[in-house]
C-alpha atoms as a PDB file:
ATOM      1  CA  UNK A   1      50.178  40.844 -31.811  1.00  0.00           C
ATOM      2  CA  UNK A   2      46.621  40.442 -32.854  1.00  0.00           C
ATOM      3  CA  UNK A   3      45.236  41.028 -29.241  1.00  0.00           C
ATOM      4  CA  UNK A   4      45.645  44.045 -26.981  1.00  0.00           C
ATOM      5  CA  UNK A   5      47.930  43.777 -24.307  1.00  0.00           C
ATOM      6  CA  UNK A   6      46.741  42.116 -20.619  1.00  0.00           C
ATOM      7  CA  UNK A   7      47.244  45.027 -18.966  1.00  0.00           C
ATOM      8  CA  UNK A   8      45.051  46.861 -20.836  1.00  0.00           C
ATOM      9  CA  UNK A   9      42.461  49.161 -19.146  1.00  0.00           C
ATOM     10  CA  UNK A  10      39.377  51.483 -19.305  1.00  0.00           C
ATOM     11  CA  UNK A  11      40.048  55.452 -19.285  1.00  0.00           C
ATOM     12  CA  UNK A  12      37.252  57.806 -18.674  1.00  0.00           C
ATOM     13  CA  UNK A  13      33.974  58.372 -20.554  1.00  0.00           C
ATOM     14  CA  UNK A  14      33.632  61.459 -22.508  1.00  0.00           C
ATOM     15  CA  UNK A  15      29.939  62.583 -22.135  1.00  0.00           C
ATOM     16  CA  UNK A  16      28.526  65.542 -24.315  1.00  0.00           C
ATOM     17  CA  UNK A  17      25.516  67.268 -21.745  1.00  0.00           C
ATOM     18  CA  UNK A  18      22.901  69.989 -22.091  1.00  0.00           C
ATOM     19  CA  UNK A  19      23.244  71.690 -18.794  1.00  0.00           C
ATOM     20  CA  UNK A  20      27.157  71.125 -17.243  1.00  0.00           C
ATOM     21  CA  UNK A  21      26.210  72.581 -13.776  1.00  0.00           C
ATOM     22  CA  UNK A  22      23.151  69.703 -13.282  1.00  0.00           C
ATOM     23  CA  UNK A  23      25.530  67.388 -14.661  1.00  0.00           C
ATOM     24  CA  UNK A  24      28.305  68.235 -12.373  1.00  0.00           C
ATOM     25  CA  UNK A  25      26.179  68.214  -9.238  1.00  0.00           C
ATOM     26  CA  UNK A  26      24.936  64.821  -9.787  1.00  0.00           C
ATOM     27  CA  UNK A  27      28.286  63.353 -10.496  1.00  0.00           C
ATOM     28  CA  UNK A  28      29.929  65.032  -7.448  1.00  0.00           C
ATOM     29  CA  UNK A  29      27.256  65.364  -4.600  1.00  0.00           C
ATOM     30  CA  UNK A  30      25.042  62.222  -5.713  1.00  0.00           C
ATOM     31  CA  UNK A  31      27.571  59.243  -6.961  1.00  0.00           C
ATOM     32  CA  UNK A  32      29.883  61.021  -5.221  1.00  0.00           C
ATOM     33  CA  UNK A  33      32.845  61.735  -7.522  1.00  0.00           C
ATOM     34  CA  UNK A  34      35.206  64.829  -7.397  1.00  0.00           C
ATOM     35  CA  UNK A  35      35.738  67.832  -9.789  1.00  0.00           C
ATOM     36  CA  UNK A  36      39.119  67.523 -10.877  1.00  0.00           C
ATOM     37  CA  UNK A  37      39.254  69.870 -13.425  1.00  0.00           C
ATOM     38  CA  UNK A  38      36.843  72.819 -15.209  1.00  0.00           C
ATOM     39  CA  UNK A  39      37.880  75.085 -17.803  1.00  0.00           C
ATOM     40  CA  UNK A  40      34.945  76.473 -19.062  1.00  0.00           C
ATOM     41  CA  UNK A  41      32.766  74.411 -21.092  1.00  0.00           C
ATOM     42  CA  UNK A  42      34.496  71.010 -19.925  1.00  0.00           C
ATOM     43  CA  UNK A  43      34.769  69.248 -16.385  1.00  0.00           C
ATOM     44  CA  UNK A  44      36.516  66.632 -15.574  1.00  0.00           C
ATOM     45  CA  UNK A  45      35.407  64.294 -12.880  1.00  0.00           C
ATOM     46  CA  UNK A  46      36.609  61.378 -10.792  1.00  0.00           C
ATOM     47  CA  UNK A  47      38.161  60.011  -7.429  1.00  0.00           C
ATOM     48  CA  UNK A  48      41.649  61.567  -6.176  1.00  0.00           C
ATOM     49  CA  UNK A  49      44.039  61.718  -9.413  1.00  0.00           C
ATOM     50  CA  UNK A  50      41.970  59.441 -11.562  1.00  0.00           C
ATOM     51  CA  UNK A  51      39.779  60.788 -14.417  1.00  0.00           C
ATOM     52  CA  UNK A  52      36.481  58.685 -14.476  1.00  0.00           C
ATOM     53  CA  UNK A  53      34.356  61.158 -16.919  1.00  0.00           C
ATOM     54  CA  UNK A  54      34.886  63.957 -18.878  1.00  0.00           C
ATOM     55  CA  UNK A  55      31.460  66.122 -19.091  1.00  0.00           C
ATOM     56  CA  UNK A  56      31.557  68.264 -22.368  1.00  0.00           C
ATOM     57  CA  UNK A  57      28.833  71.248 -22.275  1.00  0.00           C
ATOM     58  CA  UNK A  58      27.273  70.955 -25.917  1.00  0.00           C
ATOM     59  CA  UNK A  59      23.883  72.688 -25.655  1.00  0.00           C
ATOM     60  CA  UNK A  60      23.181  73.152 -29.108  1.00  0.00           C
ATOM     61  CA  UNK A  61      22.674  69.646 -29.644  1.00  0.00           C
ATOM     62  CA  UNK A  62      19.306  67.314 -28.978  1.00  0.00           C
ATOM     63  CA  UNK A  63      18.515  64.286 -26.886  1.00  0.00           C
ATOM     64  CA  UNK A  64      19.389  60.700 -29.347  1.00  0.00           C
ATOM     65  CA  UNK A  65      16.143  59.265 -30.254  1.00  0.00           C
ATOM     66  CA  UNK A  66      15.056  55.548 -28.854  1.00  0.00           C
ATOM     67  CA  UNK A  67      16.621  52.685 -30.627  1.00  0.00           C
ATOM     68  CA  UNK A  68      19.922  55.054 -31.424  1.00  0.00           C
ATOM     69  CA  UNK A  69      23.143  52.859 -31.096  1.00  0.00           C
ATOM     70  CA  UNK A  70      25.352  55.083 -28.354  1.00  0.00           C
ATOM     71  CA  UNK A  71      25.927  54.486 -24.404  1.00  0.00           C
ATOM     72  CA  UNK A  72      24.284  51.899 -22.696  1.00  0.00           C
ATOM     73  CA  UNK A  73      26.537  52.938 -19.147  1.00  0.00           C
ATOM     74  CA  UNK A  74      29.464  54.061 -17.681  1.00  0.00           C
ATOM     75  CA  UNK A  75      30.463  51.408 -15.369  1.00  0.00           C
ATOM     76  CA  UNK A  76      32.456  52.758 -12.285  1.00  0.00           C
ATOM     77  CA  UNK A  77      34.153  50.073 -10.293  1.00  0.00           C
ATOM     78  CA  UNK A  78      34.592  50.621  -6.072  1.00  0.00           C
ATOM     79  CA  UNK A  79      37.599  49.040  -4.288  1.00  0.00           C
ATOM     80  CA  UNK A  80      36.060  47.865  -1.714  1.00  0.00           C
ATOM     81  CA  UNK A  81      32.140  47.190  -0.902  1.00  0.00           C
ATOM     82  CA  UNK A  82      31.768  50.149   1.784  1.00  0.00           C
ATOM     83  CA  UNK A  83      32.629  52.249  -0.985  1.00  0.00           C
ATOM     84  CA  UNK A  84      30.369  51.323  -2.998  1.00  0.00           C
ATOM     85  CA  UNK A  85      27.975  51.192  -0.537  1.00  0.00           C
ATOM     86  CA  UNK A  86      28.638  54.799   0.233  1.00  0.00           C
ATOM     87  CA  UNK A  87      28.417  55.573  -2.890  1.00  0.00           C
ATOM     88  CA  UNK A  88      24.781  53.493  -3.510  1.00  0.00           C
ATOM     89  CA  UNK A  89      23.437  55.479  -0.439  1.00  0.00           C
ATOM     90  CA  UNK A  90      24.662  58.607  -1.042  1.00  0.00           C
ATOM     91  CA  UNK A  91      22.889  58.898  -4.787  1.00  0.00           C
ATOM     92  CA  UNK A  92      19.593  57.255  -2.962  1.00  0.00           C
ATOM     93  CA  UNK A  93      19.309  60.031  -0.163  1.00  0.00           C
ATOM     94  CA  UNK A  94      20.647  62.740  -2.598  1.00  0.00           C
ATOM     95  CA  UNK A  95      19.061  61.394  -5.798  1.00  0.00           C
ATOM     96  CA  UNK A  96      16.684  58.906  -5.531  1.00  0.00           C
ATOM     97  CA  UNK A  97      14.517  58.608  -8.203  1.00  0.00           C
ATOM     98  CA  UNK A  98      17.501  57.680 -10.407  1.00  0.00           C
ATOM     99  CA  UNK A  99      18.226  53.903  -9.479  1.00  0.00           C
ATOM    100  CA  UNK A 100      17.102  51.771 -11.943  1.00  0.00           C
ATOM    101  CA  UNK A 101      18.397  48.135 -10.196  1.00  0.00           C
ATOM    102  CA  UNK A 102      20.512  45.537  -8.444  1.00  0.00           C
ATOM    103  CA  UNK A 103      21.960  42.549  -9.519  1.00  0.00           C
ATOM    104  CA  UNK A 104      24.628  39.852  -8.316  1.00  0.00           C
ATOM    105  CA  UNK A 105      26.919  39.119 -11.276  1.00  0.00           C
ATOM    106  CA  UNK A 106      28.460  36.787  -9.428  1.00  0.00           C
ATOM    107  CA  UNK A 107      31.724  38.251 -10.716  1.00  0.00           C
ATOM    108  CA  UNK A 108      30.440  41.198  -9.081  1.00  0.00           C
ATOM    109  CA  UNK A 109      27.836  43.367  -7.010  1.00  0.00           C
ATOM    110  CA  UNK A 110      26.248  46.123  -9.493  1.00  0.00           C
ATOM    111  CA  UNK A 111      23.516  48.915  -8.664  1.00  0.00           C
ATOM    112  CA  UNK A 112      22.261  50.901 -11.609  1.00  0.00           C
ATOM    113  CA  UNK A 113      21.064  54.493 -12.077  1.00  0.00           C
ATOM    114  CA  UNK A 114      20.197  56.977 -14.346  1.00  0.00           C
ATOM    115  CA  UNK A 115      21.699  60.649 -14.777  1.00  0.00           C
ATOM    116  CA  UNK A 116      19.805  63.762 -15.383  1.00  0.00           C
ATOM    117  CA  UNK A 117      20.435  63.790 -19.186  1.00  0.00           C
ATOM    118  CA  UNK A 118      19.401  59.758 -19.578  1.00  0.00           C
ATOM    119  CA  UNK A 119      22.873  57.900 -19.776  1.00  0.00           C
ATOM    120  CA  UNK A 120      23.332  54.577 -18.257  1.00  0.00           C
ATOM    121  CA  UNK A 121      25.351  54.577 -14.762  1.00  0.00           C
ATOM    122  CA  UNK A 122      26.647  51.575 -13.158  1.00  0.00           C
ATOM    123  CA  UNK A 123      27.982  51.266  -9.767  1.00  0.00           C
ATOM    124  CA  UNK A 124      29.945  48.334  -9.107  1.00  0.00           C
ATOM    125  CA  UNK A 125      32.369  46.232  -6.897  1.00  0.00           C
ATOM    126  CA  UNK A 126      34.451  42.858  -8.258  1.00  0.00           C
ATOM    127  CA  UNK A 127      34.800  39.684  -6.138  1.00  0.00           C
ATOM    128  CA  UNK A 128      38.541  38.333  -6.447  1.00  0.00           C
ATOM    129  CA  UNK A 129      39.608  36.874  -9.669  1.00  0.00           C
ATOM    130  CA  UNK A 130      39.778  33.481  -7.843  1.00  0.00           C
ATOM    131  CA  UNK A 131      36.234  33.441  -6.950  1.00  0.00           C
ATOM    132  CA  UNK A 132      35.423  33.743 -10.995  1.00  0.00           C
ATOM    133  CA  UNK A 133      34.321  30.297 -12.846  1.00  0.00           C
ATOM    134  CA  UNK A 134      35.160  29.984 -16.498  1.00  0.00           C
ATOM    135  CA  UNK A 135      34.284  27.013 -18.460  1.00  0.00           C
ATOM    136  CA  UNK A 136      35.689  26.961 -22.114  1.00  0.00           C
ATOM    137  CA  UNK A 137      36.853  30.711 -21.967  1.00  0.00           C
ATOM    138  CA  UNK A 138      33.596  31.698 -21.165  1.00  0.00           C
ATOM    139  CA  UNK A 139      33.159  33.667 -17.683  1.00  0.00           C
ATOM    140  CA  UNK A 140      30.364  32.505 -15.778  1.00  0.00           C
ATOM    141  CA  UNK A 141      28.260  35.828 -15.416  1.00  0.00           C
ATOM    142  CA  UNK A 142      24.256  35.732 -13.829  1.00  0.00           C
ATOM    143  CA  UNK A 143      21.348  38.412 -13.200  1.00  0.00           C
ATOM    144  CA  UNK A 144      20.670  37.024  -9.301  1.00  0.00           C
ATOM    145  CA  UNK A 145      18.239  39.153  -6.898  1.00  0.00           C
ATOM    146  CA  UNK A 146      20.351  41.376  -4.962  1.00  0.00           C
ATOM    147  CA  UNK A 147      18.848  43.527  -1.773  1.00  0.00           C
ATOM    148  CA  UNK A 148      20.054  47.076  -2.266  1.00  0.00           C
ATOM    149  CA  UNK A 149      18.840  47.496   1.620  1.00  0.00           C
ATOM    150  CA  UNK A 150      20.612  44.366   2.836  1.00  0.00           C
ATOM    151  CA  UNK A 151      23.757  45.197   1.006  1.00  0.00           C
ATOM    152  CA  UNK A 152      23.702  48.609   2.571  1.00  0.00           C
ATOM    153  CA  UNK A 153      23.083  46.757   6.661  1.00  0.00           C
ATOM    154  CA  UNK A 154      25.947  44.795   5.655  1.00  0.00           C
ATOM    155  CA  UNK A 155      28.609  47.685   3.827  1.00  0.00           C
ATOM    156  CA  UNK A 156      27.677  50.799   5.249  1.00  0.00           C
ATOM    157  CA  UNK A 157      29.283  52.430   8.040  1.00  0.00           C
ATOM    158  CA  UNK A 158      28.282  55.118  10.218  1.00  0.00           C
ATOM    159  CA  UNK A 159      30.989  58.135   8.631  1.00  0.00           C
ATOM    160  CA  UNK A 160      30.517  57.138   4.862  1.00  0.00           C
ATOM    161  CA  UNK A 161      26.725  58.417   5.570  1.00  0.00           C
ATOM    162  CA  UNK A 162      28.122  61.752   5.894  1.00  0.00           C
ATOM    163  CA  UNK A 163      31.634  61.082   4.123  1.00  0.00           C
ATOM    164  CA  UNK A 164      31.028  59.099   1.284  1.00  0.00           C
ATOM    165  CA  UNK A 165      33.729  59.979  -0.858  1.00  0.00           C
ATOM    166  CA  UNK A 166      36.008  56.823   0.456  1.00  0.00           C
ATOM    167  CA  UNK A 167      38.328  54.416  -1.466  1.00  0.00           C
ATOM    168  CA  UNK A 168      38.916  54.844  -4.886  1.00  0.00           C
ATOM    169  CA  UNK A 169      37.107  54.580  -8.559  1.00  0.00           C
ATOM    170  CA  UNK A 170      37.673  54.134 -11.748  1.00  0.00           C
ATOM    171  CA  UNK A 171      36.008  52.805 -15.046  1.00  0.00           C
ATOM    172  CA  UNK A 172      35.818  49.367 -14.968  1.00  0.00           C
ATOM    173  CA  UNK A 173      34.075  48.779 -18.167  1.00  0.00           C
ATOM    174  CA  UNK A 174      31.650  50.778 -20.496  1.00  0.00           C
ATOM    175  CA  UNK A 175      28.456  48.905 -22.149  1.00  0.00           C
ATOM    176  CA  UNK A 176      27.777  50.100 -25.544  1.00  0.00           C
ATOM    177  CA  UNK A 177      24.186  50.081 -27.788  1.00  0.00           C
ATOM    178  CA  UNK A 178      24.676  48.494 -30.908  1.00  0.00           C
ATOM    179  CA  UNK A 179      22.801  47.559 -34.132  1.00  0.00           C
ATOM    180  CA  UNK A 180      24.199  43.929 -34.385  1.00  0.00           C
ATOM    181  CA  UNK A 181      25.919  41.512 -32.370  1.00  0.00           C
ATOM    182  CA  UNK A 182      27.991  40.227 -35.152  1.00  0.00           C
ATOM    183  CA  UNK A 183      29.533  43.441 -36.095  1.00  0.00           C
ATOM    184  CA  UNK A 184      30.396  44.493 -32.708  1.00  0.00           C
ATOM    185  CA  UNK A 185      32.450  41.197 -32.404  1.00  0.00           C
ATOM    186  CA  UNK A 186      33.730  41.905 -36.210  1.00  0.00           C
ATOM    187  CA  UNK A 187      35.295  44.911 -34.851  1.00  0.00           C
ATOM    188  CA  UNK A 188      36.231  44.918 -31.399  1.00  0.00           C
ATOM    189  CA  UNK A 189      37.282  41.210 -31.005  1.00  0.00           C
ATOM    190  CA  UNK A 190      38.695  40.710 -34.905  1.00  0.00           C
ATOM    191  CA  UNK A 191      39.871  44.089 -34.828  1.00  0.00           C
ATOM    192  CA  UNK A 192      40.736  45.930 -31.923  1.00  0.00           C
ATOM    193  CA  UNK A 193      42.017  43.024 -30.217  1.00  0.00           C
ATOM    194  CA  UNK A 194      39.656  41.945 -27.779  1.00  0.00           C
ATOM    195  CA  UNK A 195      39.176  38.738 -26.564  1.00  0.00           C
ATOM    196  CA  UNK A 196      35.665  37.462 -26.027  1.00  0.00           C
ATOM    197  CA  UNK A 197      34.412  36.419 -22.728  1.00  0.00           C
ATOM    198  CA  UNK A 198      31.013  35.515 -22.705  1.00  0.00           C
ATOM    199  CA  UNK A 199      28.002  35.573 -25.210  1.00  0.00           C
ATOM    200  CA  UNK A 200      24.155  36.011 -25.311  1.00  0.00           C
ATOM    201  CA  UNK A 201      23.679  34.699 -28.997  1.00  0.00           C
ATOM    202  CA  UNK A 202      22.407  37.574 -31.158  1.00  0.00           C
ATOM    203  CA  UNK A 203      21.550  39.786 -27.998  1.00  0.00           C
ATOM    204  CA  UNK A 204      25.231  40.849 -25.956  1.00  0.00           C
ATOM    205  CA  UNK A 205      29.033  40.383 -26.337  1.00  0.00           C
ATOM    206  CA  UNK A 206      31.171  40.784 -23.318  1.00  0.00           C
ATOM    207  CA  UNK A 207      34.813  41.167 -24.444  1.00  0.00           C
ATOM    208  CA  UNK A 208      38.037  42.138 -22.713  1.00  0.00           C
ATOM    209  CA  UNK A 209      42.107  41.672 -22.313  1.00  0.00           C
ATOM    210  CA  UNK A 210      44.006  39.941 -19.718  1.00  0.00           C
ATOM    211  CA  UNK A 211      41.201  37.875 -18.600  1.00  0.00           C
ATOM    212  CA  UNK A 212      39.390  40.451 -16.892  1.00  0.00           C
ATOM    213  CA  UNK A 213      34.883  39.648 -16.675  1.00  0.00           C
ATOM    214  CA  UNK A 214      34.915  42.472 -19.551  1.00  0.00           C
ATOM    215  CA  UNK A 215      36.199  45.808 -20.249  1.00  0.00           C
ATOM    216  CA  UNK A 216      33.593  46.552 -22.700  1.00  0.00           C
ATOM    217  CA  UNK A 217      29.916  44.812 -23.705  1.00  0.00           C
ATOM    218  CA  UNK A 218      27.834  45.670 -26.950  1.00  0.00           C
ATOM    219  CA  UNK A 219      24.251  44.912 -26.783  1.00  0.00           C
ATOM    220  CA  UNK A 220      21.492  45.018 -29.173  1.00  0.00           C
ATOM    221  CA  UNK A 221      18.317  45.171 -26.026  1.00  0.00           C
ATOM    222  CA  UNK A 222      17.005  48.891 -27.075  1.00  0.00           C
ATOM    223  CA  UNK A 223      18.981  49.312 -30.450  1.00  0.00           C
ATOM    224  CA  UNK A 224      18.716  45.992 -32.910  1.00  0.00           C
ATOM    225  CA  UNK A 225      19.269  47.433 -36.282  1.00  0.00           C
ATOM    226  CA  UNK A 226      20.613  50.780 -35.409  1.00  0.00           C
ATOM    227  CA  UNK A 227      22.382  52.369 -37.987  1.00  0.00           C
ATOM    228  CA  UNK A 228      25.421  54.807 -37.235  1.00  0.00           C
ATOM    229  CA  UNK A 229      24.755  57.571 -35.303  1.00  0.00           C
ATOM    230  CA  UNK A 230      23.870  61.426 -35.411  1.00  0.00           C
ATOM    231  CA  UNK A 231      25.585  63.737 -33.745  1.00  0.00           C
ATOM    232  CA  UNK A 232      23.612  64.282 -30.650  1.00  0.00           C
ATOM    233  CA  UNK A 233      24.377  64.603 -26.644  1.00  0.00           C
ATOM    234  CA  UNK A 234      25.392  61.441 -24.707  1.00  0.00           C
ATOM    235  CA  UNK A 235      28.338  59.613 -25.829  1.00  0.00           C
ATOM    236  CA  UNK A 236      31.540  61.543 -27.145  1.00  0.00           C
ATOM    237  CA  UNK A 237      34.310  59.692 -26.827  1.00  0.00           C
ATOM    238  CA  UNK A 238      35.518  56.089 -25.337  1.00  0.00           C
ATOM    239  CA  UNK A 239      39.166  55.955 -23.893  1.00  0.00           C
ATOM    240  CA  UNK A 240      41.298  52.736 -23.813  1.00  0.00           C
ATOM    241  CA  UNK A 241      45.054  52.634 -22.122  1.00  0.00           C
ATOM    242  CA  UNK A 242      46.917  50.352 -23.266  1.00  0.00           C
ATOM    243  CA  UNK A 243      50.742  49.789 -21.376  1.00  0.00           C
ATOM    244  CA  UNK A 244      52.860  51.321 -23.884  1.00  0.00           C
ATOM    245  CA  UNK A 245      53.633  53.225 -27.157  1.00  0.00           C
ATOM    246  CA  UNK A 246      55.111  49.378 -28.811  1.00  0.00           C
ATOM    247  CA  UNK A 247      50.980  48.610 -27.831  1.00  0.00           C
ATOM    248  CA  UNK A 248      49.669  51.364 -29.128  1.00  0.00           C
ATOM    249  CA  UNK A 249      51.984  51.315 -32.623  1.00  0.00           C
ATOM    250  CA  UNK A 250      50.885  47.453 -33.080  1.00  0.00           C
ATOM    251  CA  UNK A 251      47.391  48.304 -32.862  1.00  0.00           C
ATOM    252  CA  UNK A 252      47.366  51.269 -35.286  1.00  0.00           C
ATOM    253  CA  UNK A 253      49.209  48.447 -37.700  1.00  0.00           C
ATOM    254  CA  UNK A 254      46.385  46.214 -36.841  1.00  0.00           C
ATOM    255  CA  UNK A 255      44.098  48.885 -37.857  1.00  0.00           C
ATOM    256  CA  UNK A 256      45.458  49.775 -40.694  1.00  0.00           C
ATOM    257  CA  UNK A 257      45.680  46.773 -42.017  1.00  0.00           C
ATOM    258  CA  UNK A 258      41.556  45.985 -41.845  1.00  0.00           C
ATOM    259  CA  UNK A 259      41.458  49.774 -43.623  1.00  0.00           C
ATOM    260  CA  UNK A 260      39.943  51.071 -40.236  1.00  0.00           C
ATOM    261  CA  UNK A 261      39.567  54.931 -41.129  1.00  0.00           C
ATOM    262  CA  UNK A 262      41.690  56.242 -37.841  1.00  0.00           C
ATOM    263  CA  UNK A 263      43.124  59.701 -36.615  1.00  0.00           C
ATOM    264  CA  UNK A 264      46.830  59.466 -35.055  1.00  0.00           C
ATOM    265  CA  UNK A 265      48.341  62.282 -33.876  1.00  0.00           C
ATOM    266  CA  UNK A 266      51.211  60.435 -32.346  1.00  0.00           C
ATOM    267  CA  UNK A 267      50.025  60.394 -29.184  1.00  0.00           C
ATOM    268  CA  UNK A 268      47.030  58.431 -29.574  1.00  0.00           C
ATOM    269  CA  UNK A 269      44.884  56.427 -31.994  1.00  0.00           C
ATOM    270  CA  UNK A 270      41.174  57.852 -32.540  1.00  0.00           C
ATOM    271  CA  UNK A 271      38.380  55.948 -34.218  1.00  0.00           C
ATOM    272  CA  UNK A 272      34.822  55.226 -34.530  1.00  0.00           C
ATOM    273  CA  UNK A 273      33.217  52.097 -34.954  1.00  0.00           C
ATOM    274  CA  UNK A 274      30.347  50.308 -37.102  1.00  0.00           C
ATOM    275  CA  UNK A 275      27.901  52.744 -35.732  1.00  0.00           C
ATOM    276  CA  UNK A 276      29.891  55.983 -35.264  1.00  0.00           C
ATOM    277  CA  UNK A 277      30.562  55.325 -30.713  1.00  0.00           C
ATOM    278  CA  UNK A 278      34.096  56.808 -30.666  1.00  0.00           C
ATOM    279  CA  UNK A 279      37.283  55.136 -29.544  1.00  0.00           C
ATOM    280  CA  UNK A 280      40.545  56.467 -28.657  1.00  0.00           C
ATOM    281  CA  UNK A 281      43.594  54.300 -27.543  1.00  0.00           C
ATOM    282  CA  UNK A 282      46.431  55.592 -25.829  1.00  0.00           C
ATOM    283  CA  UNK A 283      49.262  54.421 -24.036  1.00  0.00           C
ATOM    284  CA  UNK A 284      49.581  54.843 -19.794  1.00  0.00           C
END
């Protein structure tokens, strides 16, 4: 009972944004992504039923400053490669001065953007499970060259250039600026109940349950020695499902038990960690 359940999953990002219209336009006519919900100052967006972020209008508040622990990206995972290649074109003809990069994970094909308001967006499809390597519970991850223009030849088909909105998305994993490796690890492997699944020494963890590549990552690239965070736009809240209320109940004992300050309103478990990045669990 000291690890979170296999079938444990990502929920949608909470973002707090300046302007909510911008933010909705690039998440719906650039990724592409649908408005599934907006009453008044907060939208929610994803693909048919599923929630994939949850934009929060909080003008009042300023811009984190460099080297602030908070969201490294959002990490939306395609079911199939033409729709993520619809996707990938669709943001470059409607938005393209927000891609950032490619890169063959070999678990995976990844393209990476930036929204209006600066937080991290990656685009992403997974190879099968059996096409993974793992050598002494570590998963076999790379940074290999990868063509955005040859991946498009090869995924893109004539209606996704004016359709793109096929297939469907969710969040496959969120990547997280931290101060310190070692805390990260301290708390979401020792305490939440990860399970670690690959490591770049004092730079990145990559953790996650049931054996997926990762559900979350913590690195330390712009942030080394952050300190806990101010209350500022970007991040506002992390979701994790877990399978059921018996999973949710042993992790809040879990919790407890390491005197983790948490909120639970019997419905779900809300906490922050080492450097104030939110987290709320909650059963499917």
């Amino acid at each position: 009972m000291d690890k979170l359940a296999e079938d444990t999953a990502m929920g949608p990002v909470t973002l707090r944004v300046a302007d909510l219209d911008r933010m909705i336009r690039y998440y719906t006519r650039s990724v592409p992504l649908q408005v599934l919900s907006h009453d008044g100052p907060r939208a929610v967006i994803g693909r048919g039923t599923t929630p994939v972020l949850v934009l929060e209008h909080a003008p009042e508040l300023r811009h984190a400053g460099p080297g602030q622990a908070g969201l490294f990206h959002t990490a939306i995972l395609f079911d199939s490669q033409a729709a993520l290649a619809a996707a990938v074109y669709s943001v470059a003809r409607r938005a393209p001065g927000t891609f950032t990069g490619s890169a063959d994970h070999l678990v995976s094909q990844a393209f990476y953007f930036t929204d209006p308001e600066g937080n991290g967006v990656e685009l992403y499809w997974d190879r099968d499970r059996t096409a993974w390597s793992w050598t002494h519970g570590q998963v076999e991850m790379d940074t290999l060259f990868l063509d955005p223009n040859e991946f498009l030849g090869q995924h893109l088909t004539e209606s996704a250039v004016e359709v793109p909105l096929i297939g469907g998305a969710t969040v496959g994993h969120v990547h997280l600026s931290v101060g310190d490796v070692q805390s990260a690890k301290d708390f979401y492997v020792d305490r939440l109940g990860f399970e670690t699944t690959a490591s770049l020494g004092g730079s990145a963890l990559f953790v996650s349950a049931g054996g997926y590549h990762h559900h979350m990552a913590m690195n330390v690239w712009n942030s080394r020695g952050a300190g806990r965070r101010r209350f500022t736009l970007g991040l506002g809240l992390v979701d994790i499902v877990v399978p059921t209320a018996d999973d949710l109940g042993a992790l809040g004992e879990r919790m407890r038990h390491y005197q983790v300050p948490l909120a639970d309103d019997g419905q779900a478990l809300t906490f922050d960690d080492p450097w104030g990045n939110a987290v709320r669990v909650l059963p499917a």
